[in-house]
C-alpha atoms as a PDB file:
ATOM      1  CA  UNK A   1     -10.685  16.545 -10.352  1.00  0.00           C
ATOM      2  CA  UNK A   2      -7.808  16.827  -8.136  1.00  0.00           C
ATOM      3  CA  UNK A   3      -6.720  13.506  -5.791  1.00  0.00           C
ATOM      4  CA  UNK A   4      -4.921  14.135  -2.588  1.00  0.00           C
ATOM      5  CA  UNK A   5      -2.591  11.336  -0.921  1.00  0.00           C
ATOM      6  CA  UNK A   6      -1.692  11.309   2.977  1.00  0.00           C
ATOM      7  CA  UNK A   7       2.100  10.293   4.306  1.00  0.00           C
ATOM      8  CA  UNK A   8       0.658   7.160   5.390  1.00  0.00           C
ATOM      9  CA  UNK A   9      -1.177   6.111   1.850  1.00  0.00           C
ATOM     10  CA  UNK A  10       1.942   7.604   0.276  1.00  0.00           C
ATOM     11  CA  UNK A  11       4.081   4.693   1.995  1.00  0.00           C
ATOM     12  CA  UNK A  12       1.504   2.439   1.184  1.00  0.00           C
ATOM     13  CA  UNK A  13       1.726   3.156  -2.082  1.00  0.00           C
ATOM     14  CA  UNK A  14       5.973   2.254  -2.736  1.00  0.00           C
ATOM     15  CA  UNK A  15       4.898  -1.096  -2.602  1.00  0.00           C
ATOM     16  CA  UNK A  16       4.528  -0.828  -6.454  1.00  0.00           C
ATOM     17  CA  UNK A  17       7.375   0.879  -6.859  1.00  0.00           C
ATOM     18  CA  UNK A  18      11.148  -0.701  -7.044  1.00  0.00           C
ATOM     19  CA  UNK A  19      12.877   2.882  -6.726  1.00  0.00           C
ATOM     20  CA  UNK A  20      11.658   5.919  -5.524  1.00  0.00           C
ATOM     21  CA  UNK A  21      13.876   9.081  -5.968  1.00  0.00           C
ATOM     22  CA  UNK A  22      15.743  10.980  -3.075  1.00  0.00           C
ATOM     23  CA  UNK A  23      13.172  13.525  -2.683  1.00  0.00           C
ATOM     24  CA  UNK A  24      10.580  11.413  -2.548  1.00  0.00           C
ATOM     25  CA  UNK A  25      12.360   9.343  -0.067  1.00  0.00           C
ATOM     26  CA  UNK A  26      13.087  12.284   2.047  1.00  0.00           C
ATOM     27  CA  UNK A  27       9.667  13.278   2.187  1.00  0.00           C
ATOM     28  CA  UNK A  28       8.580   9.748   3.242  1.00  0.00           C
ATOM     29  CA  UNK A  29      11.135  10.116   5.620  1.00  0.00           C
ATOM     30  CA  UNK A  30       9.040  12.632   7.747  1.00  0.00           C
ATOM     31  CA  UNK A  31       7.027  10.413   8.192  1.00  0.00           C
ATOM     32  CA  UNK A  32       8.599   6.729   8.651  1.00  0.00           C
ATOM     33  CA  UNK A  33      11.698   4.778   8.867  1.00  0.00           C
ATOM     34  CA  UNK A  34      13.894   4.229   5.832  1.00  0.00           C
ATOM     35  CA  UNK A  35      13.907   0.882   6.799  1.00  0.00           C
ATOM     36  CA  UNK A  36       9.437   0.558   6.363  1.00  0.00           C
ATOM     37  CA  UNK A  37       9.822   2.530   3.165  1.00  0.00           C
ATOM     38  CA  UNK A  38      12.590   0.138   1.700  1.00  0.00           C
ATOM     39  CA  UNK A  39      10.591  -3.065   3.192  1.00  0.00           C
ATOM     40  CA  UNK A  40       7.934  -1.610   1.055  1.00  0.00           C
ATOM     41  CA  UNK A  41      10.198  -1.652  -2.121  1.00  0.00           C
ATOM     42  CA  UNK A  42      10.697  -4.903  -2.017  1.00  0.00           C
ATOM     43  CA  UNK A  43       6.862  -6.275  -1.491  1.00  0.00           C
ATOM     44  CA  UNK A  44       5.619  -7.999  -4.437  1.00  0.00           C
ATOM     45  CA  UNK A  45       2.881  -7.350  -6.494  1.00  0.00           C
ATOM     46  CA  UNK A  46       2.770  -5.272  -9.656  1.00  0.00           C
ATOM     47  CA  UNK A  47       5.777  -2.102 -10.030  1.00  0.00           C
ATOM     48  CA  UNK A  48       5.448   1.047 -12.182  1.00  0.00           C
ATOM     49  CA  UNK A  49       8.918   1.443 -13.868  1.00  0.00           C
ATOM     50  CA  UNK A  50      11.558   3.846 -12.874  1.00  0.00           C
ATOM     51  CA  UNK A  51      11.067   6.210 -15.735  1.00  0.00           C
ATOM     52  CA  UNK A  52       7.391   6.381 -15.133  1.00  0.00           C
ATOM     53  CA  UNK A  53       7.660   8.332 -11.947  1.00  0.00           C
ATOM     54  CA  UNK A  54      10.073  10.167  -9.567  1.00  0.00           C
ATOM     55  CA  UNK A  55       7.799   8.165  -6.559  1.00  0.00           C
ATOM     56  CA  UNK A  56       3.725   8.074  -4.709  1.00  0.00           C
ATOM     57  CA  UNK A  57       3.529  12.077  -4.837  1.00  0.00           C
ATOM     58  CA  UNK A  58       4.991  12.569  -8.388  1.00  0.00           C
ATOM     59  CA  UNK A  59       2.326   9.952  -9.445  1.00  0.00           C
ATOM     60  CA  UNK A  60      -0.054  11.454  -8.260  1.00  0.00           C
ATOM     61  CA  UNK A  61       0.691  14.795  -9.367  1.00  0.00           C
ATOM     62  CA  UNK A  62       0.842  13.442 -13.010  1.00  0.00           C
ATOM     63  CA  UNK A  63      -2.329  11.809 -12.648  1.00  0.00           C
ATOM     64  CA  UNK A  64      -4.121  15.067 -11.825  1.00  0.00           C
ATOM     65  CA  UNK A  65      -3.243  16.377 -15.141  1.00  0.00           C
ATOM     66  CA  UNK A  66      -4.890  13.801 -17.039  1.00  0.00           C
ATOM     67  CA  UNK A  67      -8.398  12.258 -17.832  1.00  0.00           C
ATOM     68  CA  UNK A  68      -9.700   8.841 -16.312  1.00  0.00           C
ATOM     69  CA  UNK A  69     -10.545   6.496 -19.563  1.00  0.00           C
ATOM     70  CA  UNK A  70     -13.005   4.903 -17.204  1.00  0.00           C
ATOM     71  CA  UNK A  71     -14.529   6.304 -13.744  1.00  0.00           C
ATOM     72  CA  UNK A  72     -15.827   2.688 -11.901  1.00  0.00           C
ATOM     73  CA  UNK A  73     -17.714   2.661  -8.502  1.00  0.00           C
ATOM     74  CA  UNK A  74     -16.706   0.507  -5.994  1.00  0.00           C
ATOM     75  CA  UNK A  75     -17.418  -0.380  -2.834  1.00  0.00           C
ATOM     76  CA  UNK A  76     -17.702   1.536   0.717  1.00  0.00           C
ATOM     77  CA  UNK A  77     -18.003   4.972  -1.045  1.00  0.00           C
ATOM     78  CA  UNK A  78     -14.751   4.534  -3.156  1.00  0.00           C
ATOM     79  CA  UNK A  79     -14.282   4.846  -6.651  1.00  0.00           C
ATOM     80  CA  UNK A  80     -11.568   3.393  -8.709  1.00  0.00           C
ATOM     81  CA  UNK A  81      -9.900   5.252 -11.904  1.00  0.00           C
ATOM     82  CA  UNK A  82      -8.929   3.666 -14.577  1.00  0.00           C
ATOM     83  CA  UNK A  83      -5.804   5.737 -16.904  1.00  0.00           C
ATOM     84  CA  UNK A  84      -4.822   4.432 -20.079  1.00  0.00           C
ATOM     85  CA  UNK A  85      -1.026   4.959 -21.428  1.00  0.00           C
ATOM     86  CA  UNK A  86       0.223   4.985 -24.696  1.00  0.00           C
ATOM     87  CA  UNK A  87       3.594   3.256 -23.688  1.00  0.00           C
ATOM     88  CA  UNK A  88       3.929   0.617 -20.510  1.00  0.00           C
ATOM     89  CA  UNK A  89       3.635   1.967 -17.269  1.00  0.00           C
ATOM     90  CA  UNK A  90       4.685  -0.989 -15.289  1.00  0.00           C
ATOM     91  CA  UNK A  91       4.371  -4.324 -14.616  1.00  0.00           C
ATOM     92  CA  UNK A  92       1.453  -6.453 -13.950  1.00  0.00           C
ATOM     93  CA  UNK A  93       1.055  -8.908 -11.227  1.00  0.00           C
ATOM     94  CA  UNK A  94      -2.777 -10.467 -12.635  1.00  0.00           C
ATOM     95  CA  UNK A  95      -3.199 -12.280 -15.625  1.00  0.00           C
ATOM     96  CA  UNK A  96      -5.882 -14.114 -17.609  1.00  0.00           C
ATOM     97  CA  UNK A  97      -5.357 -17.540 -17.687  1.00  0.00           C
ATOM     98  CA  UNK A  98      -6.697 -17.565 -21.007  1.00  0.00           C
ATOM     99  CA  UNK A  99      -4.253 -15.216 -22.118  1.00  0.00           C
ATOM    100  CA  UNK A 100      -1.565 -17.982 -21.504  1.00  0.00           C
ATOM    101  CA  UNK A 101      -0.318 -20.583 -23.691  1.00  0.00           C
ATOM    102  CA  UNK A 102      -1.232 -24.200 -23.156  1.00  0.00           C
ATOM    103  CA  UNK A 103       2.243 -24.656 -21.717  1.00  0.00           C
ATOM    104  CA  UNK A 104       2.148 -21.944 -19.753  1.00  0.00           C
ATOM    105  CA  UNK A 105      -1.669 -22.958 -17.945  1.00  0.00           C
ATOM    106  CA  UNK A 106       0.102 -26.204 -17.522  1.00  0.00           C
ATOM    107  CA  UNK A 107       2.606 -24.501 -15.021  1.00  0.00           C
ATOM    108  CA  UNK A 108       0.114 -22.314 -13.045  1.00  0.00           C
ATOM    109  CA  UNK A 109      -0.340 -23.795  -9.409  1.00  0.00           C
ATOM    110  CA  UNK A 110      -2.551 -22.840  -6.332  1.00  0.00           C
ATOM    111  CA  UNK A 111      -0.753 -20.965  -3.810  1.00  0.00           C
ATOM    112  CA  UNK A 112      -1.999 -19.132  -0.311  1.00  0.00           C
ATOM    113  CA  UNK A 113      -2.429 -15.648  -0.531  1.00  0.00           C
ATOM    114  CA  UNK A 114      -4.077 -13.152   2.300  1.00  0.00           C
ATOM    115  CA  UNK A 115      -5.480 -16.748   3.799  1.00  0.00           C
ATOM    116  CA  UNK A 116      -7.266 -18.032   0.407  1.00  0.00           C
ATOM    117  CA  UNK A 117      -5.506 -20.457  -2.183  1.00  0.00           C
ATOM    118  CA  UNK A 118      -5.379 -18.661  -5.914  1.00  0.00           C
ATOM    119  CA  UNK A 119      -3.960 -19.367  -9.007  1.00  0.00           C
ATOM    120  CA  UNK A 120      -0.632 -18.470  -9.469  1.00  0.00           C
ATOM    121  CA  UNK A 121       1.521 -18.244 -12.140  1.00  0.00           C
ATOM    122  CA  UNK A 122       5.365 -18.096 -12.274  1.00  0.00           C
ATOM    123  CA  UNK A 123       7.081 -15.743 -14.766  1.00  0.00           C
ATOM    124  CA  UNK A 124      11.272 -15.242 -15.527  1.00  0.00           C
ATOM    125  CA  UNK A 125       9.909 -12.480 -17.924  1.00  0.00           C
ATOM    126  CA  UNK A 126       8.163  -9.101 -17.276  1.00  0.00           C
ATOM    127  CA  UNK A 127       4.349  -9.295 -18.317  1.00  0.00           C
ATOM    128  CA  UNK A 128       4.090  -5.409 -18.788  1.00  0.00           C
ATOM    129  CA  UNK A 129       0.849  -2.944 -18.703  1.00  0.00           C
ATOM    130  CA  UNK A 130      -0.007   0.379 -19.970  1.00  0.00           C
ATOM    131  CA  UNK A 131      -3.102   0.792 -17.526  1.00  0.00           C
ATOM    132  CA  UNK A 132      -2.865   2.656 -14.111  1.00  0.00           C
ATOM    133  CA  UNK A 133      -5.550   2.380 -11.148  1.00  0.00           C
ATOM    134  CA  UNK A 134      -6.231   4.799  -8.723  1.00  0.00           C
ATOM    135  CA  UNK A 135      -8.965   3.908  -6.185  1.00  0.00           C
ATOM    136  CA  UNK A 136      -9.756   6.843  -4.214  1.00  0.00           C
ATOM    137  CA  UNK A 137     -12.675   7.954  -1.434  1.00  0.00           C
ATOM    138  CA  UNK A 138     -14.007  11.515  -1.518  1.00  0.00           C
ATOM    139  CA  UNK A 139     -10.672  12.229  -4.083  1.00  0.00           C
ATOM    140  CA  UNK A 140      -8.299  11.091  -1.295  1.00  0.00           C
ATOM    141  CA  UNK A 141      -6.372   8.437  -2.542  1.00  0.00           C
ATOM    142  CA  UNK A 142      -6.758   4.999  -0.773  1.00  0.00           C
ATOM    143  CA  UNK A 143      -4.618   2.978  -3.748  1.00  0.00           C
ATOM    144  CA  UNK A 144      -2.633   2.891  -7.007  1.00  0.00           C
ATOM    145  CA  UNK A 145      -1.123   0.670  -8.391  1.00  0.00           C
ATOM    146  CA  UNK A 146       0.064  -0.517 -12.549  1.00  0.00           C
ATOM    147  CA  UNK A 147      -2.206  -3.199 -14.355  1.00  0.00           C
ATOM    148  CA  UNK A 148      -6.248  -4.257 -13.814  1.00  0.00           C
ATOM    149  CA  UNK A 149      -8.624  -3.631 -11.513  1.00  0.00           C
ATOM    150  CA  UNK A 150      -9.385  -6.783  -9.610  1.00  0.00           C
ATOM    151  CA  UNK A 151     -11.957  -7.611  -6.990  1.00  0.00           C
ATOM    152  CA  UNK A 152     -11.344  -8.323  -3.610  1.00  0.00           C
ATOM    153  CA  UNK A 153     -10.516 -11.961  -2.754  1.00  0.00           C
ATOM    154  CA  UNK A 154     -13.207 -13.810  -1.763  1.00  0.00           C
ATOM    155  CA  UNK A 155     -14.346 -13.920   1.289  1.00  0.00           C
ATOM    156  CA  UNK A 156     -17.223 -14.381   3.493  1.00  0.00           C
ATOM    157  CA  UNK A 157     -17.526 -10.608   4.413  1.00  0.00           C
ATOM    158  CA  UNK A 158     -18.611 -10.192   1.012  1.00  0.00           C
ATOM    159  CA  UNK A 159     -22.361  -9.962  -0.495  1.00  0.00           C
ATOM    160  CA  UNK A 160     -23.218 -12.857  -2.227  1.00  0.00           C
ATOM    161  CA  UNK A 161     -22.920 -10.929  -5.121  1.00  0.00           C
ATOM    162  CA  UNK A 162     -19.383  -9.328  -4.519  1.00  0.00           C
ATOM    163  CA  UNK A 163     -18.494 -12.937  -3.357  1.00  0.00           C
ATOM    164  CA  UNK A 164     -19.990 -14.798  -6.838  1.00  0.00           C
ATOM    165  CA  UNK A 165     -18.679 -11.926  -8.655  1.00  0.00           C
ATOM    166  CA  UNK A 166     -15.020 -12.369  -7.329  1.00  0.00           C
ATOM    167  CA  UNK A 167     -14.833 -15.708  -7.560  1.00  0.00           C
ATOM    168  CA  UNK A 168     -15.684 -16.273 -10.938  1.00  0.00           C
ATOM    169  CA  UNK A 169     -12.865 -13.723 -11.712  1.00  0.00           C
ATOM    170  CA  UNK A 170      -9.937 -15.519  -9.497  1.00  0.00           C
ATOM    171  CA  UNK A 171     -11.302 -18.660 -11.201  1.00  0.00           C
ATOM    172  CA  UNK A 172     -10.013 -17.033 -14.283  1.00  0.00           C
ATOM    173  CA  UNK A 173      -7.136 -15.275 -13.302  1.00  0.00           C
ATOM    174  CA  UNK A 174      -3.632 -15.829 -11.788  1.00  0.00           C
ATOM    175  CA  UNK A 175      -1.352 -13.779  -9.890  1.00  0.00           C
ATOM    176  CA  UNK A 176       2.028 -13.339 -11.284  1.00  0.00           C
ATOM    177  CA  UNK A 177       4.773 -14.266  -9.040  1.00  0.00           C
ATOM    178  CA  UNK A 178       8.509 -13.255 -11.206  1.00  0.00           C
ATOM    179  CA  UNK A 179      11.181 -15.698 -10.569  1.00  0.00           C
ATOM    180  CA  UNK A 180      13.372 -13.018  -9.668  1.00  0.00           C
ATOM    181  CA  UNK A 181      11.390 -12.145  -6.350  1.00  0.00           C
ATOM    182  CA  UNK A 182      11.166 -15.819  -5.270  1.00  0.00           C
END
């Protein structure tokens, strides 16, 4: 299986990354200000770590040469891969609130996000993953990004299904927001 990313997903994509290297940036570059791509550097929201890779296209080179743990459909046609790493990958911007101490679930708060109050919880500390996600359509990659796959938000545009489904899950999860990006 080979995954192909376009200039514009490829920008999309340095959103999870804090550093992309020079030829990577130049290739961006073709395509978009270096202003957008460093905007996108600084978005928050889960980061794969310097040494992981060189930027979008290196990742997704490296990706081609390995095996999905888990293949998961999705919705509108797309599929979402799941890759599994022996050593952390990144960081992760969802938790489960279970997964936090008492103290900590005392701290999470509700906070807007895309228009829809979730949980969020604040973090000085990196909360690191060894799980990738690539969600692509017809191998073209839409998406990847360091940590778990997560359902939409919900949202009326949503089956009652989807919507039951995703709300049950950002009843039980939080989005990490690190100190250091406030």
């Amino acid at each position: 299986m080979t995954f192909e990313i376009g200039y514009e997903n490829a920008l999309y994509l340095c959103k999870h990354f804090t550093f992309i290297e020079e030829s990577e940036r130049e290739r961006l570059e073709n395509f978009s200000a270096s202003r957008v791509i460093s905007q996108r550097l600084m978005e928050l929201g889960s980061k794969f770590l310097p040494g992981f890779s060189k930027g979008p296209f290196s990742l997704i080179s490296h990706l081609n040469t390995l095996t999905p743990q888990e293949i998961i459909p999705q919705r509108e046609n797309r599929i979402a891969y799941h890759f599994t790493f022996s050593e952390p990958v990144g960081t992760d911007a969802v938790i489960r609130i279970d997964l936090l101490s008492e103290d900590q679930q005392k701290q999470i708060v509700k906070r807007e996000r895309g228009g829809i109050l979730v949980w969020t919880f604040s973090s000085d500390s990196n909360i690191y993953t060894r799980n990738v996600i690539l969600i692509a359509e017809d191998q073209k990659v839409i998406t990847c990004f360091p940590g778990c796959l997560a359902p939409p938000l919900p949202s009326h545009t949503l089956s009652e299904e989807e919507f039951t489904k995703s709300t049950k899950f950002w009843n039980e999860h939080a989005f990490i927001y690190y100190e250091k990006y406030d």
